[in-house]
N, C-alpha and C. Protein backbone atom coordinates (compact mmCIF):
# COMPACT_ATOMS: atom_id res chain seq x y z
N UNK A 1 -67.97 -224.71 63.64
CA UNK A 1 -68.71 -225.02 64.87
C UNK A 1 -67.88 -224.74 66.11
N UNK A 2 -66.61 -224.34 66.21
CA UNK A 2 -66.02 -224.28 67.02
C UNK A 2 -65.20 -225.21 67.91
N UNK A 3 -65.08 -226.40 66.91
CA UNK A 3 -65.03 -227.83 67.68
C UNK A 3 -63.81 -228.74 66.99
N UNK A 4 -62.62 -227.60 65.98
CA UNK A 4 -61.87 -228.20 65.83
C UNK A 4 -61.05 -229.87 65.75
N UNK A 5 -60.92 -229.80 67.12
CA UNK A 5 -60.53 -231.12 67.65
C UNK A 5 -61.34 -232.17 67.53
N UNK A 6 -62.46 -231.78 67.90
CA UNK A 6 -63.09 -233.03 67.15
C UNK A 6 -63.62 -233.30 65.91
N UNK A 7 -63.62 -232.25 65.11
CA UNK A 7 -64.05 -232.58 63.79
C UNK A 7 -62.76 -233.04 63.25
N UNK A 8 -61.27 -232.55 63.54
CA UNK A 8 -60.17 -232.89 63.03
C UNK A 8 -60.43 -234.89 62.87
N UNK A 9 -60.96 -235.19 63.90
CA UNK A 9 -61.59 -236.93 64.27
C UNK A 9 -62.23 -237.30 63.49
N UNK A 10 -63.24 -236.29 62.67
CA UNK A 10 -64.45 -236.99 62.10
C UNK A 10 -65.65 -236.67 63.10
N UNK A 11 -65.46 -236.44 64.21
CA UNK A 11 -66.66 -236.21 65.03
C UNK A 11 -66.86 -234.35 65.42
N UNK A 12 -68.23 -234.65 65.80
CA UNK A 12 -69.05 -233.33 66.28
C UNK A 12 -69.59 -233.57 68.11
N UNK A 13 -70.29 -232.98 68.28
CA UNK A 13 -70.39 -233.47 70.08
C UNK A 13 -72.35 -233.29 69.55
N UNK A 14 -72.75 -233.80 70.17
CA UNK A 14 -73.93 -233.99 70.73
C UNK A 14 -75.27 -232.80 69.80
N UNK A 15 -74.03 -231.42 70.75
CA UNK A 15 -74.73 -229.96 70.91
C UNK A 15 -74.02 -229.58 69.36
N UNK A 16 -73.52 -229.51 68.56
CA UNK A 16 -72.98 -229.57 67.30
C UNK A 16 -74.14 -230.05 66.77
N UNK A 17 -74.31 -231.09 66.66
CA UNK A 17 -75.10 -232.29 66.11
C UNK A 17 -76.60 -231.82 66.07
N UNK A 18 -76.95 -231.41 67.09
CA UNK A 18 -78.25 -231.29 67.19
C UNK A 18 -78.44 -229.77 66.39
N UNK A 19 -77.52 -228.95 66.44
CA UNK A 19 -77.60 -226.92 65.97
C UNK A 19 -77.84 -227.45 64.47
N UNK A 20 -76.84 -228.23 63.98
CA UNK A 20 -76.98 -228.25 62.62
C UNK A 20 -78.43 -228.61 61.86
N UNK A 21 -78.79 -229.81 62.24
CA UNK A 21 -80.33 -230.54 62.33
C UNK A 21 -80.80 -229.05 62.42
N UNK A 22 -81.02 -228.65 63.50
CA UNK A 22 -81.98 -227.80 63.21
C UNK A 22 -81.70 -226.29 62.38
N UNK A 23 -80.93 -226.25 61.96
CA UNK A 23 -81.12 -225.34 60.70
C UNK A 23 -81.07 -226.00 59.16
N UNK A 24 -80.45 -227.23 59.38
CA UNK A 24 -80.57 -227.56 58.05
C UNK A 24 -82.05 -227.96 57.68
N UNK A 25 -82.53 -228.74 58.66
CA UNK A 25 -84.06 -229.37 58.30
C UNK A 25 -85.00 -228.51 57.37
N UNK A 26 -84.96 -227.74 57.83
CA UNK A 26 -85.97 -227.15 56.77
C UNK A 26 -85.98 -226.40 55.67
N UNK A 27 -84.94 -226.45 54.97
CA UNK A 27 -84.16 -226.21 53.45
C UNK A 27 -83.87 -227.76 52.85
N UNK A 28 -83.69 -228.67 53.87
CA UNK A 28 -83.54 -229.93 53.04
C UNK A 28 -82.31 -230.31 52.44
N UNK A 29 -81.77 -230.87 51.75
CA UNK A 29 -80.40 -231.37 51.16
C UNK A 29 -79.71 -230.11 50.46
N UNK A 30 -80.33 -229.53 50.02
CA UNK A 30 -79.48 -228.33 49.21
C UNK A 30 -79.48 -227.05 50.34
N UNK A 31 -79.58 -227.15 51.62
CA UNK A 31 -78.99 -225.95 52.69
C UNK A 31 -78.02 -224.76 52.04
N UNK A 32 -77.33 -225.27 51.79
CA UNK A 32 -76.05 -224.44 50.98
C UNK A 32 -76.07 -224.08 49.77
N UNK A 33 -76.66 -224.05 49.16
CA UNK A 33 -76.87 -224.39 47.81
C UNK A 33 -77.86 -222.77 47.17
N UNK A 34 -78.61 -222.51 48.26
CA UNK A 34 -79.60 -221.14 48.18
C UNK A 34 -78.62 -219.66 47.69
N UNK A 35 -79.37 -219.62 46.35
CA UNK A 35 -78.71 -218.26 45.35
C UNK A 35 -78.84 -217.05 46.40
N UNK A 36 -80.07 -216.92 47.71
CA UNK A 36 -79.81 -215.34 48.21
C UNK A 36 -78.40 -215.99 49.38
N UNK A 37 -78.10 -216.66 50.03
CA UNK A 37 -77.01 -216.96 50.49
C UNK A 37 -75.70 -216.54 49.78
N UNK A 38 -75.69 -216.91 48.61
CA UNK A 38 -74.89 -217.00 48.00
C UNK A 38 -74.33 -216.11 47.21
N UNK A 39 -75.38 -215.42 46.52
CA UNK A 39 -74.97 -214.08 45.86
C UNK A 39 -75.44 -212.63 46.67
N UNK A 40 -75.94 -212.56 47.37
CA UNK A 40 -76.67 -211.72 48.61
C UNK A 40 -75.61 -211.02 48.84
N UNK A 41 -74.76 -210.98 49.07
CA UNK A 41 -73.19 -209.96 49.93
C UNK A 41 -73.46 -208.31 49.19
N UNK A 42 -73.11 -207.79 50.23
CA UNK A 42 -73.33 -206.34 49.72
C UNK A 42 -72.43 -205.69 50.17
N UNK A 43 -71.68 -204.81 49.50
CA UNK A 43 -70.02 -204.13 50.19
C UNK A 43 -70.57 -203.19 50.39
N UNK A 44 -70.06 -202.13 51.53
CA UNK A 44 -69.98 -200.84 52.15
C UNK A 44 -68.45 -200.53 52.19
N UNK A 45 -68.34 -199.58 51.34
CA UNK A 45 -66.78 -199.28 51.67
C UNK A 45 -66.49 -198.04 50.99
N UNK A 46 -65.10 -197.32 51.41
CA UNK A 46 -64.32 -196.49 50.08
C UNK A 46 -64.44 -196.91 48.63
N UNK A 47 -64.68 -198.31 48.59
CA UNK A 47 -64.90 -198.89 47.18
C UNK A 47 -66.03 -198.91 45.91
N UNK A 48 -66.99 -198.46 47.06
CA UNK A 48 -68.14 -198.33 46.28
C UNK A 48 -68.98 -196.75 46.65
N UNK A 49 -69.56 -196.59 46.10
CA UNK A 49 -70.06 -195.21 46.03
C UNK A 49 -71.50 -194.96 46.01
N UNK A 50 -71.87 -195.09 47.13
CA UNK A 50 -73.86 -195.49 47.48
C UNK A 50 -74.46 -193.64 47.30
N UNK A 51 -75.82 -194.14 46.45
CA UNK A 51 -76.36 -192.82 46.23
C UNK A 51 -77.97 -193.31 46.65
N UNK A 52 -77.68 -193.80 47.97
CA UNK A 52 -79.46 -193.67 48.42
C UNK A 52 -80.65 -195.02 48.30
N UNK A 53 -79.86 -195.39 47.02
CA UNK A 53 -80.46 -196.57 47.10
C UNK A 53 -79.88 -197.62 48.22
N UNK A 54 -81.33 -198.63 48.04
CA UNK A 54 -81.39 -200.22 49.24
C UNK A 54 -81.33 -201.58 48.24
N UNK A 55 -80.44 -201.59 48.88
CA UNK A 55 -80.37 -203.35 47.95
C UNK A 55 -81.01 -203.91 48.60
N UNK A 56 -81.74 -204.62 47.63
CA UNK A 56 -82.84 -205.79 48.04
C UNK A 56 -82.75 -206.82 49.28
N UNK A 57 -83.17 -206.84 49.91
CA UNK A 57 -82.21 -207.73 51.16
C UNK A 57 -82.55 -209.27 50.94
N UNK A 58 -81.72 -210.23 50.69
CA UNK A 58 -81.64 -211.18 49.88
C UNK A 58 -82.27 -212.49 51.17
N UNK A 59 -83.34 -213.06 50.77
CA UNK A 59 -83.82 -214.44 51.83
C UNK A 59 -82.73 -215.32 51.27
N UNK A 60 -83.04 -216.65 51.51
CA UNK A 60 -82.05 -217.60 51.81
C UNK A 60 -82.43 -218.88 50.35
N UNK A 61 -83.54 -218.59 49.73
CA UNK A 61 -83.87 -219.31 49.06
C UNK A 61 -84.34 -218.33 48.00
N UNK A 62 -83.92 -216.78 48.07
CA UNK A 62 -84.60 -216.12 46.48
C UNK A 62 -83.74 -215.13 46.48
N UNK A 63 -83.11 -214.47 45.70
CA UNK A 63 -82.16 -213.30 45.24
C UNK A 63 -82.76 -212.43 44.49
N UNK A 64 -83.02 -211.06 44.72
CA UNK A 64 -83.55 -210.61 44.05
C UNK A 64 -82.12 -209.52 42.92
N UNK A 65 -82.29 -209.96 41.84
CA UNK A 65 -80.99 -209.33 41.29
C UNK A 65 -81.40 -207.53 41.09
N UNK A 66 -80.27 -206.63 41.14
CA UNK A 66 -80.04 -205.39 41.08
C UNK A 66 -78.76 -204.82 41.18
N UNK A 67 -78.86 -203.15 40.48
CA UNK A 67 -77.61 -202.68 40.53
C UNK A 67 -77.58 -201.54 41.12
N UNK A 68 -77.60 -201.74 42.59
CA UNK A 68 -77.87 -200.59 43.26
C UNK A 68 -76.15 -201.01 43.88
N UNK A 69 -75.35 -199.94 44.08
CA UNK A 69 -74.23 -199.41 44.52
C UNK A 69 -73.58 -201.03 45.67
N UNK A 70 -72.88 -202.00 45.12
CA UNK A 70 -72.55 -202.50 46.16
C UNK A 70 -72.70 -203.75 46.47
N UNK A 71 -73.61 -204.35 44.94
CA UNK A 71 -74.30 -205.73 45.05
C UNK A 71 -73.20 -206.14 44.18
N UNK A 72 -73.78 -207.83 43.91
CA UNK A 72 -72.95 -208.34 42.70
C UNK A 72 -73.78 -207.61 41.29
N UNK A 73 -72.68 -206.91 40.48
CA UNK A 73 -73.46 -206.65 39.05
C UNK A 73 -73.90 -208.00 38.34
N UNK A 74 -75.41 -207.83 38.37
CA UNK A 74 -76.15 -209.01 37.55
C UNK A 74 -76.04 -209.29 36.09
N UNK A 75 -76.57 -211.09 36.31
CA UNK A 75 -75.86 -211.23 34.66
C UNK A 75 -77.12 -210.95 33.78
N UNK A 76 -76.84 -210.83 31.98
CA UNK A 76 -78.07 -210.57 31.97
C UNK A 76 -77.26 -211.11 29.98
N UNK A 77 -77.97 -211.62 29.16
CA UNK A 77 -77.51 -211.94 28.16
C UNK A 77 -77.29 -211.46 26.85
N UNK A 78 -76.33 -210.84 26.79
CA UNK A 78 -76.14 -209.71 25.28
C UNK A 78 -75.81 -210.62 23.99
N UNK A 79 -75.66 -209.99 23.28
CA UNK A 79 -74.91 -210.83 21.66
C UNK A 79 -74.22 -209.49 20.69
N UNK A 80 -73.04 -209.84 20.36
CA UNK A 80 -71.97 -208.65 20.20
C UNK A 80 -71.86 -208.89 18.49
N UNK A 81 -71.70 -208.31 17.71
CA UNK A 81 -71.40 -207.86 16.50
C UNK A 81 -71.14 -208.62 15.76
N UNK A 82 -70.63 -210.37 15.77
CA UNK A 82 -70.43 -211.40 14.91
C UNK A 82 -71.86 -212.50 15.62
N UNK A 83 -72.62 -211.98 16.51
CA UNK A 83 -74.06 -212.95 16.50
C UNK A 83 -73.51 -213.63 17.83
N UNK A 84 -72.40 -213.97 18.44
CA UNK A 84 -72.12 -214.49 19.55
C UNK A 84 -72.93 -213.93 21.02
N UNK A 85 -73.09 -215.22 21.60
CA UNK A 85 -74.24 -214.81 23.05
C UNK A 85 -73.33 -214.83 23.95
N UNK A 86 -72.80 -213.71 24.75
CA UNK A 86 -72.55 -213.12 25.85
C UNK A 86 -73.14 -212.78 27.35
N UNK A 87 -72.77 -213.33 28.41
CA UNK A 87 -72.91 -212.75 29.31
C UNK A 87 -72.65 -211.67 29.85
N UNK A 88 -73.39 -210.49 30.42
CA UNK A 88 -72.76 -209.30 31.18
C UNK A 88 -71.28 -209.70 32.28
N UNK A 89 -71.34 -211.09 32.81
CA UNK A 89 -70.47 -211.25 33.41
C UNK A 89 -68.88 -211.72 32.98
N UNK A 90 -69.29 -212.26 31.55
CA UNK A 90 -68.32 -212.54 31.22
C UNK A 90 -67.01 -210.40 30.66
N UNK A 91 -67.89 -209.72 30.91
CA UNK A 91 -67.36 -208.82 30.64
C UNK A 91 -66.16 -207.77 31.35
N UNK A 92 -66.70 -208.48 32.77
CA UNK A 92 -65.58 -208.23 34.11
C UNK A 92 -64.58 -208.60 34.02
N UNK A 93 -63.59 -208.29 35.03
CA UNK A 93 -63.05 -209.61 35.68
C UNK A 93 -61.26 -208.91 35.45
N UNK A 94 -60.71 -207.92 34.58
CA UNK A 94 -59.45 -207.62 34.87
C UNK A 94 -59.51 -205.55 34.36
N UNK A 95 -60.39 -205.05 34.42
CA UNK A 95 -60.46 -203.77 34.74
C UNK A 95 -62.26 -202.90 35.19
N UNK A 96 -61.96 -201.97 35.44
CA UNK A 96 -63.21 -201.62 35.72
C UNK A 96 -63.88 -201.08 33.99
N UNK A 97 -65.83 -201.32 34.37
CA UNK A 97 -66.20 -201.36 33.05
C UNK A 97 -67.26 -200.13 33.44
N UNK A 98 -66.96 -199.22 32.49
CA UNK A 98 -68.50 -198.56 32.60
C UNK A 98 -69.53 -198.63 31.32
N UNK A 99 -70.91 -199.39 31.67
CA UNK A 99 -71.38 -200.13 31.08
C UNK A 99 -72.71 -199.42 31.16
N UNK A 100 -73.58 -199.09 29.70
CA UNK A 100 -75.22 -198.32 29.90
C UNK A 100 -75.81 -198.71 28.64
N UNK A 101 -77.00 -198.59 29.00
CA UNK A 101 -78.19 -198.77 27.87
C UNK A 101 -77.94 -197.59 26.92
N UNK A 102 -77.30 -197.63 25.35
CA UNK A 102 -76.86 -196.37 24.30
C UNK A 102 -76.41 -195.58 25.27
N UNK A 103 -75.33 -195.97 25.69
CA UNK A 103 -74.21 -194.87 26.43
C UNK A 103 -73.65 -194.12 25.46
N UNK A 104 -73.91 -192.53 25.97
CA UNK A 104 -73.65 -191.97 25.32
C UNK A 104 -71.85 -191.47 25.03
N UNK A 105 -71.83 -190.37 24.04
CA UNK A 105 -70.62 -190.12 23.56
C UNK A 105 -69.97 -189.59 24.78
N UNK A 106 -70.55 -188.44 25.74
CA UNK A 106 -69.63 -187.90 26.99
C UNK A 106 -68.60 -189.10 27.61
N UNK A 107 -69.45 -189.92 27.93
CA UNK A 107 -68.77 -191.20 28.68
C UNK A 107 -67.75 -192.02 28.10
N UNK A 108 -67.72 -191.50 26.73
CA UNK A 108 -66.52 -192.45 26.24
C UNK A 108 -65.57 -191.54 26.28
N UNK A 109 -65.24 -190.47 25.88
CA UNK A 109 -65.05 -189.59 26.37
C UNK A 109 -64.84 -189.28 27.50
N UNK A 110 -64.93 -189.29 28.32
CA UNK A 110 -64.79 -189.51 29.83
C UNK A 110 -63.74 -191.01 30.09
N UNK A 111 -64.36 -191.47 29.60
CA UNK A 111 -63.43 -193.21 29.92
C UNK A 111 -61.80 -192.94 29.38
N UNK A 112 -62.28 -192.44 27.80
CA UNK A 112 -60.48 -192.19 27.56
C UNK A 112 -59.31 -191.14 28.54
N UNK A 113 -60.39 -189.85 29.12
CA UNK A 113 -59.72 -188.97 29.35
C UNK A 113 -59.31 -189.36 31.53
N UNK A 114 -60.12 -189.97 32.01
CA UNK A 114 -59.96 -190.21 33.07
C UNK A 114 -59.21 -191.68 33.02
N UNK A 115 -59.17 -192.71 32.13
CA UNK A 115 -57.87 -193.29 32.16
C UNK A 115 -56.84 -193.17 31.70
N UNK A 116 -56.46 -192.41 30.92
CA UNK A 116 -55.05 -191.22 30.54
C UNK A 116 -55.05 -190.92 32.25
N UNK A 117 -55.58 -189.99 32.51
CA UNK A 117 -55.35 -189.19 33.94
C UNK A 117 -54.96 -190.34 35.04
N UNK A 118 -55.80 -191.33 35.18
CA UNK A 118 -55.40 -191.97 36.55
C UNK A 118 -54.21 -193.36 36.55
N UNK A 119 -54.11 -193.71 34.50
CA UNK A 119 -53.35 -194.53 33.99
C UNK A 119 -53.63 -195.76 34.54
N UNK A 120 -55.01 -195.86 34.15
CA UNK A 120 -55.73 -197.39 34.79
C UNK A 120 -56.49 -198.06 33.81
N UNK A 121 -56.48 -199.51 32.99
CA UNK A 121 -57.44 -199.40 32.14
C UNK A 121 -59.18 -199.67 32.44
N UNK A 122 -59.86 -198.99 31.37
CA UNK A 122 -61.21 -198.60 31.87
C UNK A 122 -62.19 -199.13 30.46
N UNK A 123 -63.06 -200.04 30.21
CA UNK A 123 -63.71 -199.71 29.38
C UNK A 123 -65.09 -199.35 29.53
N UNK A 124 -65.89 -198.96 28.41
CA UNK A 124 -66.72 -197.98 27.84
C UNK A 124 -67.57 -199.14 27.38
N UNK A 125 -68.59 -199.58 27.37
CA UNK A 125 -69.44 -200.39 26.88
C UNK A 125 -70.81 -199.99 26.54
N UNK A 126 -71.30 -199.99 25.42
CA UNK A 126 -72.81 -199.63 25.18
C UNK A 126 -73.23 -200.72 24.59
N UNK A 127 -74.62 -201.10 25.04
CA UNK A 127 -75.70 -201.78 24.65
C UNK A 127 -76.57 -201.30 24.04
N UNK A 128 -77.48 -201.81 22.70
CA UNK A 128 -77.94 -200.92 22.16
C UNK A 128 -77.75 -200.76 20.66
N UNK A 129 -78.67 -199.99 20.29
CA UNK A 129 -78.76 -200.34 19.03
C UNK A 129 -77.13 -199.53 18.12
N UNK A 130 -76.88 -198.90 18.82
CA UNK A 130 -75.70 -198.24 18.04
C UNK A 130 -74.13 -198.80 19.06
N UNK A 131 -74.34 -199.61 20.03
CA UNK A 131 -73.22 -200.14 20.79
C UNK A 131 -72.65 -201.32 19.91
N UNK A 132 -71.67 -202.21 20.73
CA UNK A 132 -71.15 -203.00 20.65
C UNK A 132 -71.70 -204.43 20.74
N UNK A 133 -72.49 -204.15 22.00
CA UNK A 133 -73.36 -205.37 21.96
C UNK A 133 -75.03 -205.00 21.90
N UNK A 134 -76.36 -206.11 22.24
CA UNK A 134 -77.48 -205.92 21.84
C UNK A 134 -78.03 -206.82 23.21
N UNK A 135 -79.19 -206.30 23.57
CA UNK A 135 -79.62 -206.85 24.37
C UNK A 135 -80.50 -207.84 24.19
N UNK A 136 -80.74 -209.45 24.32
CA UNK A 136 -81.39 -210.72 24.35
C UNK A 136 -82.41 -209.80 24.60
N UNK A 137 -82.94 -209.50 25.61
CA UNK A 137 -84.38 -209.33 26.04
C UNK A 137 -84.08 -208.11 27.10
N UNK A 138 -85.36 -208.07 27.80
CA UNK A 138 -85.17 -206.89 28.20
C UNK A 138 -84.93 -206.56 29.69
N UNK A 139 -84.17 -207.56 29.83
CA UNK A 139 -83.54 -207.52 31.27
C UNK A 139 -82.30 -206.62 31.09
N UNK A 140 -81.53 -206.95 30.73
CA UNK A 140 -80.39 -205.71 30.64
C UNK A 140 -80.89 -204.52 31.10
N UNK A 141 -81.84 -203.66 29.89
CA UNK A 141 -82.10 -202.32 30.35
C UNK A 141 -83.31 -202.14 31.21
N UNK A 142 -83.41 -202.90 31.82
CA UNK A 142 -84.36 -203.01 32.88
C UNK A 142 -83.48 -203.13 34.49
N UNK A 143 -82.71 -203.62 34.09
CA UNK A 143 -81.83 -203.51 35.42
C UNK A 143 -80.66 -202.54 35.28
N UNK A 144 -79.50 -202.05 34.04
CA UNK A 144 -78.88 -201.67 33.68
C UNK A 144 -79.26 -199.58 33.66
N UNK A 145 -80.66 -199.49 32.85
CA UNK A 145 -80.59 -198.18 32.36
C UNK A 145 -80.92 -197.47 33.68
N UNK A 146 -80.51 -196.62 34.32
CA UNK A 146 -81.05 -195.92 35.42
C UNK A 146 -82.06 -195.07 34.83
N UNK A 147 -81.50 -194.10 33.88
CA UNK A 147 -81.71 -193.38 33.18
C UNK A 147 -81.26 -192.71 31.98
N UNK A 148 -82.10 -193.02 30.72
CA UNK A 148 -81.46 -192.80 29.31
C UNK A 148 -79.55 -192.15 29.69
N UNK A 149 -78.78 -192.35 28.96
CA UNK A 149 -77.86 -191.63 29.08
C UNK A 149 -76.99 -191.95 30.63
N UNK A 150 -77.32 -192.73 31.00
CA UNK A 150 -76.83 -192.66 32.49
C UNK A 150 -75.47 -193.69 32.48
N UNK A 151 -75.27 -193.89 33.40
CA UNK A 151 -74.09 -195.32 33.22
C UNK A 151 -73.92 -195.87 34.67
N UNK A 152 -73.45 -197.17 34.29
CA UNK A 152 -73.28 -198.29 35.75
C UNK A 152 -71.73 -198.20 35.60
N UNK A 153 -71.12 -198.13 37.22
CA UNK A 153 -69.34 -198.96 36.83
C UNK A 153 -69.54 -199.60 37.79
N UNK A 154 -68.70 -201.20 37.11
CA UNK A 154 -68.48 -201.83 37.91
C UNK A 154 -67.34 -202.20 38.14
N UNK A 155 -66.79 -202.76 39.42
CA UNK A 155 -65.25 -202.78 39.56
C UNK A 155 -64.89 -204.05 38.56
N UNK A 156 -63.43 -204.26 39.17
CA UNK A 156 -62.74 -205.62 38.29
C UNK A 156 -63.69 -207.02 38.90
N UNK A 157 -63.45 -206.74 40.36
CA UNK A 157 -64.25 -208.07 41.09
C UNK A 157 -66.17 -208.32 40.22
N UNK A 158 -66.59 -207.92 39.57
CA UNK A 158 -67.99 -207.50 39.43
C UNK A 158 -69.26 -207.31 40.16
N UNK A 159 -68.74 -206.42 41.08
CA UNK A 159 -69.41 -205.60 41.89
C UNK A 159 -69.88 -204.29 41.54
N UNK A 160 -70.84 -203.97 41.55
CA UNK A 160 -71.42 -202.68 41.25
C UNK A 160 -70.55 -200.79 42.25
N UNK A 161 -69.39 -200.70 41.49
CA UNK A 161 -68.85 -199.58 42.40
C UNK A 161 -69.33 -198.45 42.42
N UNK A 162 -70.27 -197.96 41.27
CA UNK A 162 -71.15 -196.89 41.18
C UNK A 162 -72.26 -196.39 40.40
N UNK A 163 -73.29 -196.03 40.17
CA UNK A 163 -73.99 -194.94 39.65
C UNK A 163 -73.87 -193.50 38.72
N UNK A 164 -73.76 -193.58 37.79
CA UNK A 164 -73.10 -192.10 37.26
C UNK A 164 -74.35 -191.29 36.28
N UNK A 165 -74.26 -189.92 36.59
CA UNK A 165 -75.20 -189.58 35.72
C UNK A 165 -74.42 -187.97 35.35
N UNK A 166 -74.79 -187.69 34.16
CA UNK A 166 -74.01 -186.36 33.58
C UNK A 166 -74.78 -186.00 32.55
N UNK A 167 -74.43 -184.97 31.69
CA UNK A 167 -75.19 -184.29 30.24
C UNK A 167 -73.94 -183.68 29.54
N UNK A 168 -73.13 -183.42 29.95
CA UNK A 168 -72.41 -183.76 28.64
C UNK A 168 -70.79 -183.92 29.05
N UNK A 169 -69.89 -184.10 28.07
CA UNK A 169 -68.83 -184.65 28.30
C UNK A 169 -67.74 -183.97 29.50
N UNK A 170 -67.78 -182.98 29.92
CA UNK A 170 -66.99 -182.60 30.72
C UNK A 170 -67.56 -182.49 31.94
N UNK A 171 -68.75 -182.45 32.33
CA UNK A 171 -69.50 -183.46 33.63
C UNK A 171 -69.13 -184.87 33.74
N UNK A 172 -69.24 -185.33 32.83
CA UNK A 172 -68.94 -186.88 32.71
C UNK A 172 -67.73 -187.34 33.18
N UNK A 173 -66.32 -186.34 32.40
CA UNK A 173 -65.36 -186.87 32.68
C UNK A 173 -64.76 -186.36 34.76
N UNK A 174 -65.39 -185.14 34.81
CA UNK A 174 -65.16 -185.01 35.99
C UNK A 174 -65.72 -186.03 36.99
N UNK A 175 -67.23 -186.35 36.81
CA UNK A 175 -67.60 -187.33 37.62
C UNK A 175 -67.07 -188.67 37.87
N UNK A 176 -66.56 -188.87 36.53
CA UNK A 176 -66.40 -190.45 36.57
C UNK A 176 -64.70 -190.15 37.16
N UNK A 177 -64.40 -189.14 37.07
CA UNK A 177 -62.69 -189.11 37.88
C UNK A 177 -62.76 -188.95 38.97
N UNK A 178 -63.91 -187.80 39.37
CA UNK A 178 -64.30 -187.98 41.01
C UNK A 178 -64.31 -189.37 41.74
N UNK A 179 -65.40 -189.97 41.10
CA UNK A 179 -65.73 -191.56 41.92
C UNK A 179 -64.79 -192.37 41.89
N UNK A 180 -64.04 -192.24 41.01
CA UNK A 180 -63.10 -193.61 40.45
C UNK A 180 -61.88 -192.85 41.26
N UNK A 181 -61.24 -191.61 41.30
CA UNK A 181 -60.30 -191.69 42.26
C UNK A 181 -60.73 -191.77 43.73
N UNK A 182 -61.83 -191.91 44.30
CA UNK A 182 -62.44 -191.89 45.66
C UNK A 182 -62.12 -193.40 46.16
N UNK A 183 -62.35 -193.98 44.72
CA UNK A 183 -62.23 -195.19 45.09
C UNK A 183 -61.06 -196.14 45.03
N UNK A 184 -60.47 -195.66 44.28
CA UNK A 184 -58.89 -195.65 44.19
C UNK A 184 -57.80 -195.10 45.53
N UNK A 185 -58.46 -193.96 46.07
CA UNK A 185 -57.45 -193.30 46.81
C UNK A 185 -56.67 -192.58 46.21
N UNK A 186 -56.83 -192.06 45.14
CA UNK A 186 -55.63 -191.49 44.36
C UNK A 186 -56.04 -190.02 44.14
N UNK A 187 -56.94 -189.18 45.25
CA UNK A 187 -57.33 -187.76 45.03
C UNK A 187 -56.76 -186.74 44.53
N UNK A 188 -55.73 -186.52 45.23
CA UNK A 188 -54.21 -185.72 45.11
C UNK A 188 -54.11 -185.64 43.61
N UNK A 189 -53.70 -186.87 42.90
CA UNK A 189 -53.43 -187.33 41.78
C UNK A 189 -54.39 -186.78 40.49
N UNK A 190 -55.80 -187.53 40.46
CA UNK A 190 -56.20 -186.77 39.88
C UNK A 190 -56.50 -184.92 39.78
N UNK A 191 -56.25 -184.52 40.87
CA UNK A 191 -56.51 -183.08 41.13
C UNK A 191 -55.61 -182.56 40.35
N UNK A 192 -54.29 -182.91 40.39
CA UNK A 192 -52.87 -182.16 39.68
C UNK A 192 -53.26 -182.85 37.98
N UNK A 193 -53.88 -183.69 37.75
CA UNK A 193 -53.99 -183.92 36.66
C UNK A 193 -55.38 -183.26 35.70
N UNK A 194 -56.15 -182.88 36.77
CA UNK A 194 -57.44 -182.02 36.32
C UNK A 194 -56.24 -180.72 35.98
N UNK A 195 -55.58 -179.96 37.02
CA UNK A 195 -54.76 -178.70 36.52
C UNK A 195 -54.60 -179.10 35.96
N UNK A 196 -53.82 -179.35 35.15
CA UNK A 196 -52.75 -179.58 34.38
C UNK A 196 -53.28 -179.98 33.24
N UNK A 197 -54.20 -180.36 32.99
CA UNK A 197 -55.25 -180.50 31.82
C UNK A 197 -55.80 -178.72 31.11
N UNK A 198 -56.28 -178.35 32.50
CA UNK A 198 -56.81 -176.75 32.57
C UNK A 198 -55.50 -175.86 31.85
N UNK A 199 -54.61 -175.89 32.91
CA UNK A 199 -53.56 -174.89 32.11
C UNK A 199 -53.11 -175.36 31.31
């Protein structure tokens, strides 16, 4: 509120007092508490890699979840190979993941050969009947598949850093080294490591 000194007291002034009242009143006790507040943030940066799409623009009391370039990547509930129920979110959190509805072989492929190249770890995740994990219902590939074959990455933070689409493995691996060193900063780097692959 700008009022330091007196909140350091315990107190607010008058004009404090009255701003708050009137925005809290009409959300009621849980003001703060509203999921589009809360999960709503949308990055614009070198970090993420926007292809056109609009993220949903989030009210204050409804979130509309999506994985358009830049949002939080939404959770959505898988179950992995011993019957255990998983969150998509629990899948983040200490490298970047590139994650699709039966992701195909290019992309793994791509994942090994562009983290060799940029020496970052990266995983490869498919959902699906021939993946790792299985989708609860059909939110996953409803928010997840762009398009058969396509793939989502999301950074470490679980934020949606890009969009990827290719046909076969050496599209794939270029693309996904394109975006991922863009976003890295590490251009130079991968370039001498694309040569050097070539010759």
């Amino acid at each position: 509120m700008g009022e330091g000194a007196l909140f350091a007291k315990g107190r607010i002034s008058a004009e404090a007092e009255l701003f708050l009242k009137q925005r809290t009143a009409p959300h009621g006790d849980n003001a703060v508490l509203h999921t589009g507040y809360q999960l709503g943030t949308v990055y614009h940066s070198q970090a993420v890699v926007p292809n056109g799409e609009k993220a949903p623009v989030p009210e204050l009391v409804e979130y509309v979840e999506s994985t358009v370039p830049g949002v939080r990547a939404p959770h959505a509930w898988l179950e992995d190979s011993s019957g255990k129920r998983v969150s998509t979110i629990d899948l983040w959190g200490r490298r970047f993941v590139l994650i699709g509805h039966e992701l195909q072989e290019p992309w793994r492929e791509a994942v090994r050969q562009v983290s060799e190249m940029l020496d970052i770890e990266i995983a490869a995740i498919s959902v699906g009947e021939q993946g790792a994990y299985h989708a609860m219902d059909s939110k996953f590939e409803n928010l997840y598949e762009v398009q058969k074959g396509d793939a989502v990455l999301i950074r470490p933070d679980g934020f949606v850093a890009a969009k990827l689409s290719a046909s076969h493995a050496r599209s794939a691996s270029h693309e996904l080294g394109r975006v991922l060193s863009g976003i890295l900063g590490v251009t130079g780097r991968m370039e001498m490591s694309a040569a050097d692959a070539v010759a």
